[in-house]
N, C-alpha and C. Protein backbone atom coordinates (compact mmCIF):
# COMPACT_ATOMS: atom_id res chain seq x y z
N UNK A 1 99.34 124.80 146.68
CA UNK A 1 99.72 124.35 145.37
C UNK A 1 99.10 123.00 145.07
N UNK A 2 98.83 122.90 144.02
CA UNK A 2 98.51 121.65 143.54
C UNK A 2 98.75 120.49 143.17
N UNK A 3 99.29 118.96 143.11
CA UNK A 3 99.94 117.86 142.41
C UNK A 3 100.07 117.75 141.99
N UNK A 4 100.87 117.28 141.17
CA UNK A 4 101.16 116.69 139.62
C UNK A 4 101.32 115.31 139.75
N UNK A 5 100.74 114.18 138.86
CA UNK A 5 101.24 112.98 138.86
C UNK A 5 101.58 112.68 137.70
N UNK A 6 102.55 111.74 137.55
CA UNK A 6 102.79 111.39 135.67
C UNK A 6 101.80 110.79 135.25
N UNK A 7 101.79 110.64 133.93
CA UNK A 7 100.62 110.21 133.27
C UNK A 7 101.31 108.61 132.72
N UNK A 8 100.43 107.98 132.86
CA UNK A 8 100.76 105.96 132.85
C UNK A 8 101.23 106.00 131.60
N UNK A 9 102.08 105.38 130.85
CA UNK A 9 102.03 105.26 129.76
C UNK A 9 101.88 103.75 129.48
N UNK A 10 101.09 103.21 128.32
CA UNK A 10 101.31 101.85 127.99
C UNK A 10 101.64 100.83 128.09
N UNK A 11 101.70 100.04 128.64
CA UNK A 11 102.65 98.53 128.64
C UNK A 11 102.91 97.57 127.85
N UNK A 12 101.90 97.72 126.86
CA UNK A 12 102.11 96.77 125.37
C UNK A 12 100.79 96.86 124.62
N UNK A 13 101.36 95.81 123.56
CA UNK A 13 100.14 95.72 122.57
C UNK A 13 99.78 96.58 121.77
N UNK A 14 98.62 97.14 121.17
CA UNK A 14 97.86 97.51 120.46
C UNK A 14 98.08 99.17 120.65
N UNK A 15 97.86 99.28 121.86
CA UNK A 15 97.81 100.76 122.47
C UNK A 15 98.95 101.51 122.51
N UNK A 16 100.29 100.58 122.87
CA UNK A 16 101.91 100.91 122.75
C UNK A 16 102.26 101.49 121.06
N UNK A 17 101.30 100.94 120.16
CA UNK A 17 101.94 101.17 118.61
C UNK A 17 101.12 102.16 118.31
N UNK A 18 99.84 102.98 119.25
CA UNK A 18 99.42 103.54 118.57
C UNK A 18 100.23 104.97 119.24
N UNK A 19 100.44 104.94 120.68
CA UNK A 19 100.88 105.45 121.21
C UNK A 19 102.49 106.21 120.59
N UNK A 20 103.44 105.47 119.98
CA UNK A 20 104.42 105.57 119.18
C UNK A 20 103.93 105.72 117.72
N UNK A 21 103.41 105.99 116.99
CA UNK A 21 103.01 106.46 115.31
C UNK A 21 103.06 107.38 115.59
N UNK A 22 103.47 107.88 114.10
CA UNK A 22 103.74 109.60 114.20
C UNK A 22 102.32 110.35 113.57
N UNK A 23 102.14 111.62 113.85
CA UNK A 23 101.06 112.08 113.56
C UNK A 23 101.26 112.22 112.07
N UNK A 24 100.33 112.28 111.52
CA UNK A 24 100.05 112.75 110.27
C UNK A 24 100.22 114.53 110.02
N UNK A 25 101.20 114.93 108.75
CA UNK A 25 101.39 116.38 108.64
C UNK A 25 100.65 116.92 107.18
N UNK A 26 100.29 117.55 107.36
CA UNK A 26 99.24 118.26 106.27
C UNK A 26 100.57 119.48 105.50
N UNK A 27 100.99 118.80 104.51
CA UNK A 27 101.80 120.61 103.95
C UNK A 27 101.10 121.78 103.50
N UNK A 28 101.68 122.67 103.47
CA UNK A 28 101.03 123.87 102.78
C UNK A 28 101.81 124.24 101.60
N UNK A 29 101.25 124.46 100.75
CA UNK A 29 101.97 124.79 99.66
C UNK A 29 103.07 126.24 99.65
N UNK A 30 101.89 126.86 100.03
CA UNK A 30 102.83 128.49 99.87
C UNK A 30 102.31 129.33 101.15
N UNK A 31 102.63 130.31 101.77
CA UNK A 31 101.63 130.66 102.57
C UNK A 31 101.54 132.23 101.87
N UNK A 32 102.21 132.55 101.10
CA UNK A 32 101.77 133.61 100.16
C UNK A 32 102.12 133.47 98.81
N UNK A 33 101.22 134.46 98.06
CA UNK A 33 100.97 134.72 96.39
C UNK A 33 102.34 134.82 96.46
N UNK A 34 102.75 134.41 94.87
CA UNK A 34 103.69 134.55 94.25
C UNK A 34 103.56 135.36 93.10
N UNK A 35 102.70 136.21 93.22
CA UNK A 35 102.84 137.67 92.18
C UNK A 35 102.49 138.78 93.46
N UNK A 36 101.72 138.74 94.53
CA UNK A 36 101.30 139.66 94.84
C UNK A 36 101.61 139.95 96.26
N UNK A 37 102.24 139.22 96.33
CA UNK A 37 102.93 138.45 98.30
C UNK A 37 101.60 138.43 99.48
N UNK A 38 100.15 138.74 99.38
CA UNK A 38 99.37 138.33 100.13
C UNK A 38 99.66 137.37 100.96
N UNK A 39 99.17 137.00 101.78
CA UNK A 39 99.33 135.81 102.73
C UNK A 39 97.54 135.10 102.26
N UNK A 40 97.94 133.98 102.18
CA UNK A 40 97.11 132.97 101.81
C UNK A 40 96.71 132.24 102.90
N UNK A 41 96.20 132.54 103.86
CA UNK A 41 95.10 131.72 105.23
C UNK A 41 94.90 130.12 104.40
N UNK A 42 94.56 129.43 105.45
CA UNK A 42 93.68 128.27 105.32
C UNK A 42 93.06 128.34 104.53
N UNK A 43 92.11 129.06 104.95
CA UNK A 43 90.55 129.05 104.03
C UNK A 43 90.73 129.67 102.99
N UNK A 44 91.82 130.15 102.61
CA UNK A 44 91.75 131.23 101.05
C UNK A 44 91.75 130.19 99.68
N UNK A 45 91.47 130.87 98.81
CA UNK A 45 91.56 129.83 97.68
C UNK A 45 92.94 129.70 97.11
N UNK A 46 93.34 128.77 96.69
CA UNK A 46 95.37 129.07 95.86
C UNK A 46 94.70 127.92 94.54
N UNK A 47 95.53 128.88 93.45
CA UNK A 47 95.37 128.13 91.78
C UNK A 47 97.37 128.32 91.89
N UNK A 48 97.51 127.04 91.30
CA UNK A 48 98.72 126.68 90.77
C UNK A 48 98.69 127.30 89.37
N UNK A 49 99.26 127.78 89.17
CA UNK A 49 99.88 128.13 87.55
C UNK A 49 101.00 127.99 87.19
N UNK A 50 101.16 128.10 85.64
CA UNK A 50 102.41 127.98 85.51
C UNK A 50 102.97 128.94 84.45
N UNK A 51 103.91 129.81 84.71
CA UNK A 51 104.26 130.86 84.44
C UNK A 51 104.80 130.93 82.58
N UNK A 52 104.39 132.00 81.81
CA UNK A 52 105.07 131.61 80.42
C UNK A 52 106.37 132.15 80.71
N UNK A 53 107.15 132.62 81.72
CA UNK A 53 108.34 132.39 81.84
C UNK A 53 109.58 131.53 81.98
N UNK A 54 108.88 130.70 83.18
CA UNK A 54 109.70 129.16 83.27
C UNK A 54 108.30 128.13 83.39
N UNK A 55 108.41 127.67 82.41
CA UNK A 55 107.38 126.75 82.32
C UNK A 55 107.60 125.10 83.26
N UNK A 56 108.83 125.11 83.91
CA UNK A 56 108.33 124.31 84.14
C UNK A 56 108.45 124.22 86.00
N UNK A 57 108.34 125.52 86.67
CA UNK A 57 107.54 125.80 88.23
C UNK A 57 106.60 126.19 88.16
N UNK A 58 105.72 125.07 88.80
CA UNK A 58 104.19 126.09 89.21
C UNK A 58 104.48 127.10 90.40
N UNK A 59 103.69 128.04 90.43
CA UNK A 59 103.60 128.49 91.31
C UNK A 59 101.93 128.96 91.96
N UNK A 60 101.95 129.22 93.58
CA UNK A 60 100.73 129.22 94.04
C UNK A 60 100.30 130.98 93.86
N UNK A 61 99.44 131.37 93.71
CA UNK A 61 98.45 132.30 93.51
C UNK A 61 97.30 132.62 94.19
N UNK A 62 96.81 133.92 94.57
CA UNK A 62 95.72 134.23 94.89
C UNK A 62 94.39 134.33 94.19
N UNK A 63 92.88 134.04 94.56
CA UNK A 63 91.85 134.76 93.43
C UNK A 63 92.18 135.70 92.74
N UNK A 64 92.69 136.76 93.41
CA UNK A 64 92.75 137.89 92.63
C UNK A 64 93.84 137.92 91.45
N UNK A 65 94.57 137.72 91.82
CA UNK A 65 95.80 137.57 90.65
C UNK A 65 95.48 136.62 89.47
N UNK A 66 94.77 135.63 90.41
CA UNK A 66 94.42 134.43 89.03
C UNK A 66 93.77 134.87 87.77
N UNK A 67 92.57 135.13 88.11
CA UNK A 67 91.72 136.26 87.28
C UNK A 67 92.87 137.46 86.21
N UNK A 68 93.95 137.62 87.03
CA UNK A 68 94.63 138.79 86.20
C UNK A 68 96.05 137.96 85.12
N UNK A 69 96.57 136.56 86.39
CA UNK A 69 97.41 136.27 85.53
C UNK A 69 96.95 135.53 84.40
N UNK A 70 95.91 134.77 84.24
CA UNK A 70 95.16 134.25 82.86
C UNK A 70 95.18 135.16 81.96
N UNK A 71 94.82 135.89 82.20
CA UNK A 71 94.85 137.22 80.89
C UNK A 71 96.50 137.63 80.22
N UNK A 72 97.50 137.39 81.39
CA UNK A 72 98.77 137.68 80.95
C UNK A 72 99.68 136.46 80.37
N UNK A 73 99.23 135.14 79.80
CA UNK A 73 99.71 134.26 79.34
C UNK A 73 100.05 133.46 80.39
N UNK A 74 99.47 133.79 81.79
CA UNK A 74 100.13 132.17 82.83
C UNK A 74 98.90 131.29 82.36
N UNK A 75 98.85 129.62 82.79
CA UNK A 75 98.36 128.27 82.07
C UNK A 75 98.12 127.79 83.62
N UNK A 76 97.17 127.02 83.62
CA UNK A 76 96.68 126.32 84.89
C UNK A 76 97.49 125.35 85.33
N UNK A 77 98.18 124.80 86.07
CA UNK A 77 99.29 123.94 86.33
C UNK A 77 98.18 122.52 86.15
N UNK A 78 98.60 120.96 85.67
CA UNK A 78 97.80 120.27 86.03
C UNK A 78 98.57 119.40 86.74
């Protein structure tokens, strides 16, 4: 079997505060369409719109839907 040793941690200064900051979190908006329930990857494209129903939630969208909900009275969220 192999060793384990702990790993040193810091003793002060510069390195102690970087050591304690919290990481930075990236949100995601939606992880699926809200007309079409797709799942929306990373890399997919999402358009906010905003619905002529309740005007005042955007909601996230796929290419494909976008293209379809423009035509049905949804508005580009700005």
């Amino acid at each position: 079997m192999g060793q384990v040793h702990p790993l040193q941690t810091p003793q002060g200064g510069e390195e102690a505060s970087r050591a304690q900051a919290p990481a930075a979190v990236r949100s995601i908006d939606s992880a699926h369409c809200a007309l079409c329930g797709a799942k929306l990857s990373a890399r997919s494209l999402r358009y906010h719109l905003i619905s002529p129903q309740t005007c005042d939630v955007p909601i996230t969208v796929c290419h494909t839907c976008h293209k379809a909900a423009l035509g049905e009275g949804y508005r580009p969220a700005e």
